[in-house]
C-alpha atoms as a PDB file:
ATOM      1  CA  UNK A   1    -148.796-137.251 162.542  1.00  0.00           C
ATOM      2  CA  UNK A   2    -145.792-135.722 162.153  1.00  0.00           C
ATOM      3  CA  UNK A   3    -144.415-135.065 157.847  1.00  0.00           C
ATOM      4  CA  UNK A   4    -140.983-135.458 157.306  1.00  0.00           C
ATOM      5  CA  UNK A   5    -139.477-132.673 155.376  1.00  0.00           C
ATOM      6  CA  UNK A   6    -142.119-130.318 156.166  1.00  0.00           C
ATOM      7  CA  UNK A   7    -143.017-127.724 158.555  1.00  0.00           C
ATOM      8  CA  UNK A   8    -144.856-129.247 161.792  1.00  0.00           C
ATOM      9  CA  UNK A   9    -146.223-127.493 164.728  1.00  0.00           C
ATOM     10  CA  UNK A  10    -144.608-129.550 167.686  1.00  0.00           C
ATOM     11  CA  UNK A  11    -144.491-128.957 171.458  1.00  0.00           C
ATOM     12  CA  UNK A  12    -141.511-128.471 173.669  1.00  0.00           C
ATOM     13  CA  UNK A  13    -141.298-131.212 176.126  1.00  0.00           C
ATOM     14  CA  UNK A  14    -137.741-130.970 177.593  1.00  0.00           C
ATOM     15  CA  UNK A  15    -135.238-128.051 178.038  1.00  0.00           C
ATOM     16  CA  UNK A  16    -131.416-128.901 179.082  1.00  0.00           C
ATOM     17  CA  UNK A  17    -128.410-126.677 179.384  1.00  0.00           C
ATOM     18  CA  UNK A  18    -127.635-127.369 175.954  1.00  0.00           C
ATOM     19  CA  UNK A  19    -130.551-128.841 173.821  1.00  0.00           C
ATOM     20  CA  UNK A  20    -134.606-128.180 173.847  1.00  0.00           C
ATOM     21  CA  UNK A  21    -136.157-131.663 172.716  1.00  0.00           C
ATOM     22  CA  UNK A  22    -139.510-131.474 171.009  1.00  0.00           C
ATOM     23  CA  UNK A  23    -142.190-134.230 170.770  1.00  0.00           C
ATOM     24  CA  UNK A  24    -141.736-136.249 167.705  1.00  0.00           C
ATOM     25  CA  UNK A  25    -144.806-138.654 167.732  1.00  0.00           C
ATOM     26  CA  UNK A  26    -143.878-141.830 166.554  1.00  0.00           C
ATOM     27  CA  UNK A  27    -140.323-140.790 166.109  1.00  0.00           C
ATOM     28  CA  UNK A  28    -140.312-139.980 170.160  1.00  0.00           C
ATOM     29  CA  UNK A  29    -138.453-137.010 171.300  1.00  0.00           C
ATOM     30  CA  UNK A  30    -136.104-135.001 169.076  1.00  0.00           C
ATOM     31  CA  UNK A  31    -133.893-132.069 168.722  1.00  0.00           C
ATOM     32  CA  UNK A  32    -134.861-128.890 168.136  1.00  0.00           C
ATOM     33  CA  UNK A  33    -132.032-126.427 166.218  1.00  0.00           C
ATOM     34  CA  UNK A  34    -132.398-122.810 166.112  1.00  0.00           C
ATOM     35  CA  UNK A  35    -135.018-122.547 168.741  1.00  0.00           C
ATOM     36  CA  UNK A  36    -135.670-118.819 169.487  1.00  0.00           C
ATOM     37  CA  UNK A  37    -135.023-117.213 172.777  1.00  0.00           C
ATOM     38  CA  UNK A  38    -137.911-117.750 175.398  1.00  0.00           C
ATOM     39  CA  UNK A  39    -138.955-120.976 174.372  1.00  0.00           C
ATOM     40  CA  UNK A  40    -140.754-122.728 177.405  1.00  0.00           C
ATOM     41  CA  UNK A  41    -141.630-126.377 178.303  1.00  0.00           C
ATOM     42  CA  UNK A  42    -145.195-126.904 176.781  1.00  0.00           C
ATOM     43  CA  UNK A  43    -144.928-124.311 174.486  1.00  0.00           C
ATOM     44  CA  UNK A  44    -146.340-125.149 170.708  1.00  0.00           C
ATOM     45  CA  UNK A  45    -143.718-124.188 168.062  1.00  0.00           C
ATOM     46  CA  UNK A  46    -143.518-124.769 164.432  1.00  0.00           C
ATOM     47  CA  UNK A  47    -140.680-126.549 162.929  1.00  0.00           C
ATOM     48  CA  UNK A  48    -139.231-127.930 159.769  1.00  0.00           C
ATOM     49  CA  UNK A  49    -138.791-131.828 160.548  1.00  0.00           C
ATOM     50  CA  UNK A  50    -135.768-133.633 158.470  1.00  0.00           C
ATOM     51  CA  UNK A  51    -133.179-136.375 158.781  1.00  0.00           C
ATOM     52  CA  UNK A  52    -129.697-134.773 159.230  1.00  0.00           C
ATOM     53  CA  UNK A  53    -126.286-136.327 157.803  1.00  0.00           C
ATOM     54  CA  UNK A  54    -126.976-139.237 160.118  1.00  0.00           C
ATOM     55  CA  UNK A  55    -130.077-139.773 159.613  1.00  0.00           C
ATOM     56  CA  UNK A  56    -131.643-138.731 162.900  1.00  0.00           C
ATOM     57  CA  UNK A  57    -134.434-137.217 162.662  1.00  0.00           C
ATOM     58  CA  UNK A  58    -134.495-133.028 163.988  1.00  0.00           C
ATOM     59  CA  UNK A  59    -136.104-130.460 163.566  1.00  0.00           C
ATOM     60  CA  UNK A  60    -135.149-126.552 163.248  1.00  0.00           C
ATOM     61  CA  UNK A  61    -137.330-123.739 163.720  1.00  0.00           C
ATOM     62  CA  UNK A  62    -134.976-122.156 160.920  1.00  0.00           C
ATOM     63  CA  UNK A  63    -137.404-120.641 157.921  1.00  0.00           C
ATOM     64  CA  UNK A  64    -137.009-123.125 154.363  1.00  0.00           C
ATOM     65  CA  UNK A  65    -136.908-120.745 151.734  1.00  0.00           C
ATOM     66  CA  UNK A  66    -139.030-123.094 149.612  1.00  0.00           C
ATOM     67  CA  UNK A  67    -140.704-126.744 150.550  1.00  0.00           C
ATOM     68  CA  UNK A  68    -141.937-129.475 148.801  1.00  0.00           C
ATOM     69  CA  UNK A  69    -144.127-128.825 145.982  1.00  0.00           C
ATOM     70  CA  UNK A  70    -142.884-125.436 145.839  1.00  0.00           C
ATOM     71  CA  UNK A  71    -140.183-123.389 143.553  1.00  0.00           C
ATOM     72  CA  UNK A  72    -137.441-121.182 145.160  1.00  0.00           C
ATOM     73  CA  UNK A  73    -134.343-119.270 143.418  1.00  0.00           C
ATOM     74  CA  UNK A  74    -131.133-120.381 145.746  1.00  0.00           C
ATOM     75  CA  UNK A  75    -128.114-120.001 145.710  1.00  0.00           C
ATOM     76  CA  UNK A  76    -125.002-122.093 145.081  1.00  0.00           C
ATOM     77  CA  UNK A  77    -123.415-123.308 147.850  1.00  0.00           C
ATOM     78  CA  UNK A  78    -120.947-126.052 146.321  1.00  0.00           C
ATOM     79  CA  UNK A  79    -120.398-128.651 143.495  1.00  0.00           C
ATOM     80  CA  UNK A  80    -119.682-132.313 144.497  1.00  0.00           C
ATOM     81  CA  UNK A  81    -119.761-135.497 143.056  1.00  0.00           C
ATOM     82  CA  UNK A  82    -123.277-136.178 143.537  1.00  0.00           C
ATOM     83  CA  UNK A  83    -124.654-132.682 142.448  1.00  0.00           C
ATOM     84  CA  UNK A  84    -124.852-129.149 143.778  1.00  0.00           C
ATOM     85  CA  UNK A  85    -125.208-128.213 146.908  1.00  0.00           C
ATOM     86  CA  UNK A  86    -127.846-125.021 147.318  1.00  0.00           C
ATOM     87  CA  UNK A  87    -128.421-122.890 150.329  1.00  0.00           C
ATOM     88  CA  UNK A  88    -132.713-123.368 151.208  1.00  0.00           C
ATOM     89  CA  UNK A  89    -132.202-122.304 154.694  1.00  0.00           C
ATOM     90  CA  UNK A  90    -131.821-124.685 156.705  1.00  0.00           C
ATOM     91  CA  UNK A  91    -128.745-126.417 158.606  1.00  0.00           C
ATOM     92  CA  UNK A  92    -128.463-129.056 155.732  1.00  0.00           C
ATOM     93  CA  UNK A  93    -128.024-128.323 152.249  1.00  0.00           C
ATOM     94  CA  UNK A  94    -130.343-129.075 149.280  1.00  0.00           C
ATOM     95  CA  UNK A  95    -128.706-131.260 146.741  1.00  0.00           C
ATOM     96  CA  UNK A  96    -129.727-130.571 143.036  1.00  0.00           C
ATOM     97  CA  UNK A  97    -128.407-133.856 141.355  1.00  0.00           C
ATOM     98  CA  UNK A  98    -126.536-133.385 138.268  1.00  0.00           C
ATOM     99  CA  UNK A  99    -129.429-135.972 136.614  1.00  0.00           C
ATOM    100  CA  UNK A 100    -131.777-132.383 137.586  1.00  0.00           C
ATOM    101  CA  UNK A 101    -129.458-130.150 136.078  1.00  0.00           C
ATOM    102  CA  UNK A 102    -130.283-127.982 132.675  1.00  0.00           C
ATOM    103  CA  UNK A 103    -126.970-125.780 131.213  1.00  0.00           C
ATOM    104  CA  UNK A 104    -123.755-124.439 133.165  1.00  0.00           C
ATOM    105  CA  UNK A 105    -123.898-124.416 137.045  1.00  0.00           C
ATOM    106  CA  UNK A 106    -121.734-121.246 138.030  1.00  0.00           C
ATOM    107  CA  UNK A 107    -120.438-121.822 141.730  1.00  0.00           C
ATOM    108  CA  UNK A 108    -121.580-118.572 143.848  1.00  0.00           C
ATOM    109  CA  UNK A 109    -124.388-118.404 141.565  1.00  0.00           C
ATOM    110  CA  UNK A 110    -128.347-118.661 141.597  1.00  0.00           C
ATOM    111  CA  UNK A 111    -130.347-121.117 139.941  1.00  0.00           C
ATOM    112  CA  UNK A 112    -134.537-121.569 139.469  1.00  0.00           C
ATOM    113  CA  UNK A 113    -135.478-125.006 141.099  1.00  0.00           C
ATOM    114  CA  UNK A 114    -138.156-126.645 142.309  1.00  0.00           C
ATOM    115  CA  UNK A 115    -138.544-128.788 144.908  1.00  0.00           C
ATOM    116  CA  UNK A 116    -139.231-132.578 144.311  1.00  0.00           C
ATOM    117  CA  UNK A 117    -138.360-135.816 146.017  1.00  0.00           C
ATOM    118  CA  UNK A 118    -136.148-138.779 145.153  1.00  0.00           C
ATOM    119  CA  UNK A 119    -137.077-142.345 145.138  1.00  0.00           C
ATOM    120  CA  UNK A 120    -136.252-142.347 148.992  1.00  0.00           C
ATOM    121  CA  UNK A 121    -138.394-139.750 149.407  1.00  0.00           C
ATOM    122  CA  UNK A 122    -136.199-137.115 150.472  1.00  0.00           C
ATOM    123  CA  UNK A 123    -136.112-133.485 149.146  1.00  0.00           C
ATOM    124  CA  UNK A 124    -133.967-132.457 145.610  1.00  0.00           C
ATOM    125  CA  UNK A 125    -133.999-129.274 143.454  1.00  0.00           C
ATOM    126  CA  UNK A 126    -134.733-129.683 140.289  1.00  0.00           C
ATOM    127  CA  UNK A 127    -133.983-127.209 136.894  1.00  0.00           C
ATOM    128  CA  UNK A 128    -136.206-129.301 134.807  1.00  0.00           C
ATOM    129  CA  UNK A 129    -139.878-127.346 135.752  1.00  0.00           C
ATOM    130  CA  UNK A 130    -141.415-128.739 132.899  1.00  0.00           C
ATOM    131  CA  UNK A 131    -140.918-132.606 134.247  1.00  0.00           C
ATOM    132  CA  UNK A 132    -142.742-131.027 137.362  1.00  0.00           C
ATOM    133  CA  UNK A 133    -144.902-128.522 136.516  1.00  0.00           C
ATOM    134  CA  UNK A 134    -148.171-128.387 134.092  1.00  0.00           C
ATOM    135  CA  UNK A 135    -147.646-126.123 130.692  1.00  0.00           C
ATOM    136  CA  UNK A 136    -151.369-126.458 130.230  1.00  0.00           C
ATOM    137  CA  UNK A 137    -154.474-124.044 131.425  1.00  0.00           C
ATOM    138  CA  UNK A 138    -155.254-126.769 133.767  1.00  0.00           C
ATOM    139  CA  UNK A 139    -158.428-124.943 135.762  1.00  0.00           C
ATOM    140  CA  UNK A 140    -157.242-121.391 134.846  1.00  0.00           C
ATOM    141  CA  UNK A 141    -159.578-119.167 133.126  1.00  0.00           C
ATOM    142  CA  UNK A 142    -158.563-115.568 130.842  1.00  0.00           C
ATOM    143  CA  UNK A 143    -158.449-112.772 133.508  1.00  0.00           C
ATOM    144  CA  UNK A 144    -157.853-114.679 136.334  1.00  0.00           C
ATOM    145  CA  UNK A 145    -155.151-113.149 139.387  1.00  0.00           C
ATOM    146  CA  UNK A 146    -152.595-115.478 139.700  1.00  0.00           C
ATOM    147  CA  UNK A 147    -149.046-115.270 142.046  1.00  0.00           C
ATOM    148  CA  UNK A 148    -146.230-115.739 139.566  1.00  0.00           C
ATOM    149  CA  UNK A 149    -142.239-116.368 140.234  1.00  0.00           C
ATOM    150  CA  UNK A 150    -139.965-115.641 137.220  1.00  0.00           C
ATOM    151  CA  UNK A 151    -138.218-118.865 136.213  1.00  0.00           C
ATOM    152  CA  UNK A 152    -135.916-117.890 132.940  1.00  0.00           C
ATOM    153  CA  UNK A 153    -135.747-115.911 129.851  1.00  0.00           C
ATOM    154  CA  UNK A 154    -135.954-116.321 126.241  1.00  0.00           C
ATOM    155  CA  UNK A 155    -135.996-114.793 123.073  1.00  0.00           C
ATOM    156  CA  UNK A 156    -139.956-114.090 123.447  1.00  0.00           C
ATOM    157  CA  UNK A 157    -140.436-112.754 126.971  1.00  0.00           C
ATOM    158  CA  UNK A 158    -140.232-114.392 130.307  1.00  0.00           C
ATOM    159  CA  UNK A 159    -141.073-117.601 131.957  1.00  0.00           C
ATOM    160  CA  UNK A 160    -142.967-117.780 135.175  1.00  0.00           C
ATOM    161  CA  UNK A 161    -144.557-120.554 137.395  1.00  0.00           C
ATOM    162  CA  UNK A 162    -148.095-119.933 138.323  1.00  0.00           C
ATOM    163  CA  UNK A 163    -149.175-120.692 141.702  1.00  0.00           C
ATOM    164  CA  UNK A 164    -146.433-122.961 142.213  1.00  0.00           C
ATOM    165  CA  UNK A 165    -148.326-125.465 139.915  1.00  0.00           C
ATOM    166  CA  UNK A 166    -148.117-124.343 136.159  1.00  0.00           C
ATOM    167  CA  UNK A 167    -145.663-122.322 133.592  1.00  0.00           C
ATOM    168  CA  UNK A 168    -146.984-119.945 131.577  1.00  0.00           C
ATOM    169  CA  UNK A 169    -145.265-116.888 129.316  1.00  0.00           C
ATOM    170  CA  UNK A 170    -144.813-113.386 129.736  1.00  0.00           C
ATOM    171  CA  UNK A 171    -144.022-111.854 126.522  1.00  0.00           C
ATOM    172  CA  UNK A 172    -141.246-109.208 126.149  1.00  0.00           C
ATOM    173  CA  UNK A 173    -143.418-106.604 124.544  1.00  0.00           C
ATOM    174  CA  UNK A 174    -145.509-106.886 127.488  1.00  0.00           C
ATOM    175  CA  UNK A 175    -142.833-104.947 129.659  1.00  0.00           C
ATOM    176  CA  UNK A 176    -141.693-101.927 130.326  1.00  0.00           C
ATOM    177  CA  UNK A 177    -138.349-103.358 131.563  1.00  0.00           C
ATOM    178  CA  UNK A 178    -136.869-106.498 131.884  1.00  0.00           C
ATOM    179  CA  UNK A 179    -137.450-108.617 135.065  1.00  0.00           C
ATOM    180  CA  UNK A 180    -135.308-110.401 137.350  1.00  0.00           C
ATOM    181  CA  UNK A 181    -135.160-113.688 137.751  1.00  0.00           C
ATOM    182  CA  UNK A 182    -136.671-115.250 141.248  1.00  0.00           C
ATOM    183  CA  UNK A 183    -138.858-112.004 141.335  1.00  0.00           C
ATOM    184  CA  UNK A 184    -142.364-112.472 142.945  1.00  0.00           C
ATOM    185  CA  UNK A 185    -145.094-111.019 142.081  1.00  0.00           C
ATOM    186  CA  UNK A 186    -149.355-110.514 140.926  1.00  0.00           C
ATOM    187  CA  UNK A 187    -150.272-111.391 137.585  1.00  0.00           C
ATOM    188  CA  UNK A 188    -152.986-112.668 135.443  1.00  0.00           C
ATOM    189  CA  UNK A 189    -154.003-115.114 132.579  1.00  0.00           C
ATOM    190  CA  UNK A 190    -153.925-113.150 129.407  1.00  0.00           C
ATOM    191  CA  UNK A 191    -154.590-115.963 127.265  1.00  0.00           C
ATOM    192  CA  UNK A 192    -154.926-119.525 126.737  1.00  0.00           C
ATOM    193  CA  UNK A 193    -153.375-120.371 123.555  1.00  0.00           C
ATOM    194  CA  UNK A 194    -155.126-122.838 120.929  1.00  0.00           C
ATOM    195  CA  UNK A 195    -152.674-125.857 121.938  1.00  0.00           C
ATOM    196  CA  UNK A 196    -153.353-125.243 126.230  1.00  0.00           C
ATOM    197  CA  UNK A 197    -150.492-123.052 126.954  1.00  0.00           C
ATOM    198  CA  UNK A 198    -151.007-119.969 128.562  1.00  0.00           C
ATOM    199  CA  UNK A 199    -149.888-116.463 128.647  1.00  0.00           C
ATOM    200  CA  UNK A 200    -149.729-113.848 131.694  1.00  0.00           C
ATOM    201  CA  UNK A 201    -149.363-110.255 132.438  1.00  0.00           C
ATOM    202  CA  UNK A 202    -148.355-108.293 135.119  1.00  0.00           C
ATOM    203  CA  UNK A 203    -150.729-105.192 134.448  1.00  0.00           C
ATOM    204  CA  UNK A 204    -154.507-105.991 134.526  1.00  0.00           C
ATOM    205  CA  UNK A 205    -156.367-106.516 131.629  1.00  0.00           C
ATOM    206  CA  UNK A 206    -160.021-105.706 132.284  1.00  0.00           C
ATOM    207  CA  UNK A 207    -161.765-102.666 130.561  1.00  0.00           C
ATOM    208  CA  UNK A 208    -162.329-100.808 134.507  1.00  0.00           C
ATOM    209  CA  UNK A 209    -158.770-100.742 134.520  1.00  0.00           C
ATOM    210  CA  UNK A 210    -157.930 -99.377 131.314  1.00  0.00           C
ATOM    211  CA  UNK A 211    -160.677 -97.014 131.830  1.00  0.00           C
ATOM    212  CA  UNK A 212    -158.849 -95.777 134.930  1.00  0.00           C
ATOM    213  CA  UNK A 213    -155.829 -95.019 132.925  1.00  0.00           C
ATOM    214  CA  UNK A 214    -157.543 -93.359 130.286  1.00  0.00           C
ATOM    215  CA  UNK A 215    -158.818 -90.808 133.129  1.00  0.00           C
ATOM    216  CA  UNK A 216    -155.107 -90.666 134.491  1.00  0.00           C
ATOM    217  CA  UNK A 217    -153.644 -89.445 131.330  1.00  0.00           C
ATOM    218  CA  UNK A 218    -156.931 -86.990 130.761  1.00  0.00           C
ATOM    219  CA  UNK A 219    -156.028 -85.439 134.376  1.00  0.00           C
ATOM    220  CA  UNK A 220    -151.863 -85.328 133.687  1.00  0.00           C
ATOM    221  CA  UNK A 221    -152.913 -83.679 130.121  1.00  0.00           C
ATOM    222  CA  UNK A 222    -155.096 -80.845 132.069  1.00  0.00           C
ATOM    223  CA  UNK A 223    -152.397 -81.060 134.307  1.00  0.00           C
ATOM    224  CA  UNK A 224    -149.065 -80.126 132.096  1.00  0.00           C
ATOM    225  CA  UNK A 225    -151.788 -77.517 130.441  1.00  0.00           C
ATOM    226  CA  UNK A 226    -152.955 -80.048 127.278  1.00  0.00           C
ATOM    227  CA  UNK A 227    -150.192 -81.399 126.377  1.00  0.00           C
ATOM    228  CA  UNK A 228    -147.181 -84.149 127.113  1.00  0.00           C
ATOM    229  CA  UNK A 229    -144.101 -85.173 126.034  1.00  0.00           C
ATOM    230  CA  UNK A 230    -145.176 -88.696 125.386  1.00  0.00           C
ATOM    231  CA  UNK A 231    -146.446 -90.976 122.665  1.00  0.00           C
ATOM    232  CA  UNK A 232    -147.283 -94.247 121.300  1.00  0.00           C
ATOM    233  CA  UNK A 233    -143.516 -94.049 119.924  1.00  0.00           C
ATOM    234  CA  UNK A 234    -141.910 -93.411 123.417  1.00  0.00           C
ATOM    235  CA  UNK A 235    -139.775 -95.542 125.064  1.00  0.00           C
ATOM    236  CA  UNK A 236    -140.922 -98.193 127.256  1.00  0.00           C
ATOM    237  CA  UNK A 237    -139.077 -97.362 130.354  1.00  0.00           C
ATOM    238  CA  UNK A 238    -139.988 -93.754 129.985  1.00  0.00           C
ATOM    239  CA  UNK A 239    -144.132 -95.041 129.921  1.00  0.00           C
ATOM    240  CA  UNK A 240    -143.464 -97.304 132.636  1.00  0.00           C
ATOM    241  CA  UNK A 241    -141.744 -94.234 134.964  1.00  0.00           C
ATOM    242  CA  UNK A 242    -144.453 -92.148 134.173  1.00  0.00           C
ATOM    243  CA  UNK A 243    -147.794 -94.345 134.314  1.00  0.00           C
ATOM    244  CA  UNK A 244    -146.780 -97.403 135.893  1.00  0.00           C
ATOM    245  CA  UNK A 245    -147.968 -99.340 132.963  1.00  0.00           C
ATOM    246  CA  UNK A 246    -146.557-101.399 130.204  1.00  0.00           C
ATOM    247  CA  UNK A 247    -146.142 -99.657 126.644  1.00  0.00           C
ATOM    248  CA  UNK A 248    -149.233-102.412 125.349  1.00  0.00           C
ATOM    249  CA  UNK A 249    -151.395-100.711 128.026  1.00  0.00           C
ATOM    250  CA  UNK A 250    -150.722 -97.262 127.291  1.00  0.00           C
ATOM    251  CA  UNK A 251    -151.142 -97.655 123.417  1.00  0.00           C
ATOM    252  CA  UNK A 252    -154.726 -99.009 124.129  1.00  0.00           C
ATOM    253  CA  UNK A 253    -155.315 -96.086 126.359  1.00  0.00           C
ATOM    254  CA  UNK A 254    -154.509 -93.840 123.318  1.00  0.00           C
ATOM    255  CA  UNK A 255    -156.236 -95.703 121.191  1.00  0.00           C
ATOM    256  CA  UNK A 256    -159.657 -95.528 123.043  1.00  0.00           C
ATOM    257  CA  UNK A 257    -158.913 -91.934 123.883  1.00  0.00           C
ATOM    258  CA  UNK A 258    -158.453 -91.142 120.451  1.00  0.00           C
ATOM    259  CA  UNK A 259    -161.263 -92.835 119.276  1.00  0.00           C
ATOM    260  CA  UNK A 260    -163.074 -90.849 121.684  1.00  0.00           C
ATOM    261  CA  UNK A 261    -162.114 -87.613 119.802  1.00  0.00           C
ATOM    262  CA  UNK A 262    -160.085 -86.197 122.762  1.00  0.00           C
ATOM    263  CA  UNK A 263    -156.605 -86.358 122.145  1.00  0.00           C
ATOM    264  CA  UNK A 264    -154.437 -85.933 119.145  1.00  0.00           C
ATOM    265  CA  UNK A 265    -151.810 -88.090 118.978  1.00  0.00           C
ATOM    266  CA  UNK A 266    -148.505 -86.960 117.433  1.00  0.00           C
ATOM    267  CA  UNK A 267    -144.744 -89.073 116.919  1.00  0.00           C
ATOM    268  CA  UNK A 268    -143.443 -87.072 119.660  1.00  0.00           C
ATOM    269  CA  UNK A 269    -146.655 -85.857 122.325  1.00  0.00           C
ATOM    270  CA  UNK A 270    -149.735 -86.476 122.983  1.00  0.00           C
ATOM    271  CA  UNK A 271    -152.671 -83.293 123.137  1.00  0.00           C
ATOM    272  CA  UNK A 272    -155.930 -82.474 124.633  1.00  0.00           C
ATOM    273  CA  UNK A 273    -158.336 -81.375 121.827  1.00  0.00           C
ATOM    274  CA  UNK A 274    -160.552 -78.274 122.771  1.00  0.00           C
ATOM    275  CA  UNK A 275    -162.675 -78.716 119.783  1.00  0.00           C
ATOM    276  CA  UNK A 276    -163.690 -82.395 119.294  1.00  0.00           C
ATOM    277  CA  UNK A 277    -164.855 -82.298 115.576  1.00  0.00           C
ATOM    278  CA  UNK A 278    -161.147 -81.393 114.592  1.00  0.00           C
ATOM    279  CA  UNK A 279    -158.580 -83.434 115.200  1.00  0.00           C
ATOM    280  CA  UNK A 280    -156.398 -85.707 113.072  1.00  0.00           C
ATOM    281  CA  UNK A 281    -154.324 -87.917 113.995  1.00  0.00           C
ATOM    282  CA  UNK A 282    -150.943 -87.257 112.436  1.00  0.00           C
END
């Protein structure tokens, strides 16, 4: 059966000088927009199925940048008196309503939507993720991989949508550098806070891991000859350039190197101890 407003896998049954028709089911046979070069009677294509301004229904094998259910970062197209107008990808424009709408729309900007339907049951952006989205743990468990998209910024870190289903936080001291809204990327579930929310990270959390980068910076210290120019007091960025880890993680790594009776850890450097019954930590 073929689902409006979602991508369909649809078979060419007519080709004219102009137009390449598709089988529509129920909805008999429609236009196809965008088709790519070599498409042949009979061949099986997949298409994203919608009504256009007059309410025929088409199809496009153009690529949505997000679909129902799911949470995109588009940009502005327009403003009209219905809403804004964003650019998903397709030949007709997705309208975020102003009834959607959270703060100051800036016209050639970007905005963090998701996509939701109206009582008609056509597609809309939204801004309000929370009237969408789950803030609780839901069936998430500590140390879980999760695929996160960052949604906005606050004073305390980051928000991101997990698995296009749930919001959790990514606190600034977490980072090594800010991040960029729309950005994609792995995380996991740090924590699930005592009233259901939950936190994420972007660096992995397990002990195998931070054993890995205790080894790393025992190799780079026998390396540079026993010593380097870095610290628990060092910049974030300047970790993050030369470990690939947030500050957080490379502290820990210290820490349980240090307990270990192997390094010495000074404002300013960090040292390889050749006699492990004498260091201090200053």
């Amino acid at each position: 059966m073929l689902n409006l407003y979602h991508t369909n896998s649809l078979t060419v049954t007519d080709i004219t000088e102009h137009s390449i028709y598709v089988d529509g089911g129920t909805y008999g046979s429609i236009l196809l927009h965008d088709a790519h070069n070599g498409v042949k009677i009979g061949n099986s294509v997949s298409a994203y199925v919608y009504l256009d301004a007059s309410d025929e229904v088409v199809a496009t094998m153009a690529t949505a940048l997000a679909e129902i259910g799911e949470c995109a970062y588009l940009k502005i197209i327009s403003n009209s008196e219905r809403g804004t107008f964003l650019d998903w990808g397709l030949p007709k424009d997705l309208l975020l309503p102003f009834s959607e709408q959270r703060g100051k729309i800036h016209e050639s900007g970007f905005c963090f939507v998701y996509i939701a339907q109206d009582k008609d049951q056509r597609p809309i952006a939204s801004m309000k993720l929370d009237s969408y989205l789950n803030e609780k743990k839901g069936y998430l468990h500590v140390g879980q991989p999760v695929y996160l998209m960052i949604a906005s910024e606050s004073d305390l870190g980051f928000k991101a949508v997990i698995n296009n289903e749930q919001l959790g936080l990514i606190y600034r001291g977490e980072l090594a550098r800010p991040l960029e809204i729309g950005a994609k990327m792995k995380g996991w579930v740090k924590e699930i806070r005592d009233d259901g929310k939950i936190n994420v990270s972007i660096s992995r959390l397990d002990g195998e891991t931070r054993d890995q980068l205790e080894e790393t910076i025992l190799e780079q210290l026998k390396e540079s000859g026993g010593r380097l120019d870095l610290s628990d007091k060092s910049p974030a960025d300047l970790i993050h350039a030369t470990f690939n880890v947030s500050k957080n993680n490379f502290k820990r790594a210290l820490s349980g190197l240090y307990k270990q009776r192997l390094i010495k850890i000074s404002p300013n450097f960090i040292e390889l101890l050749s006699d492990s019954n004498s260091d201090e930590k200053e």
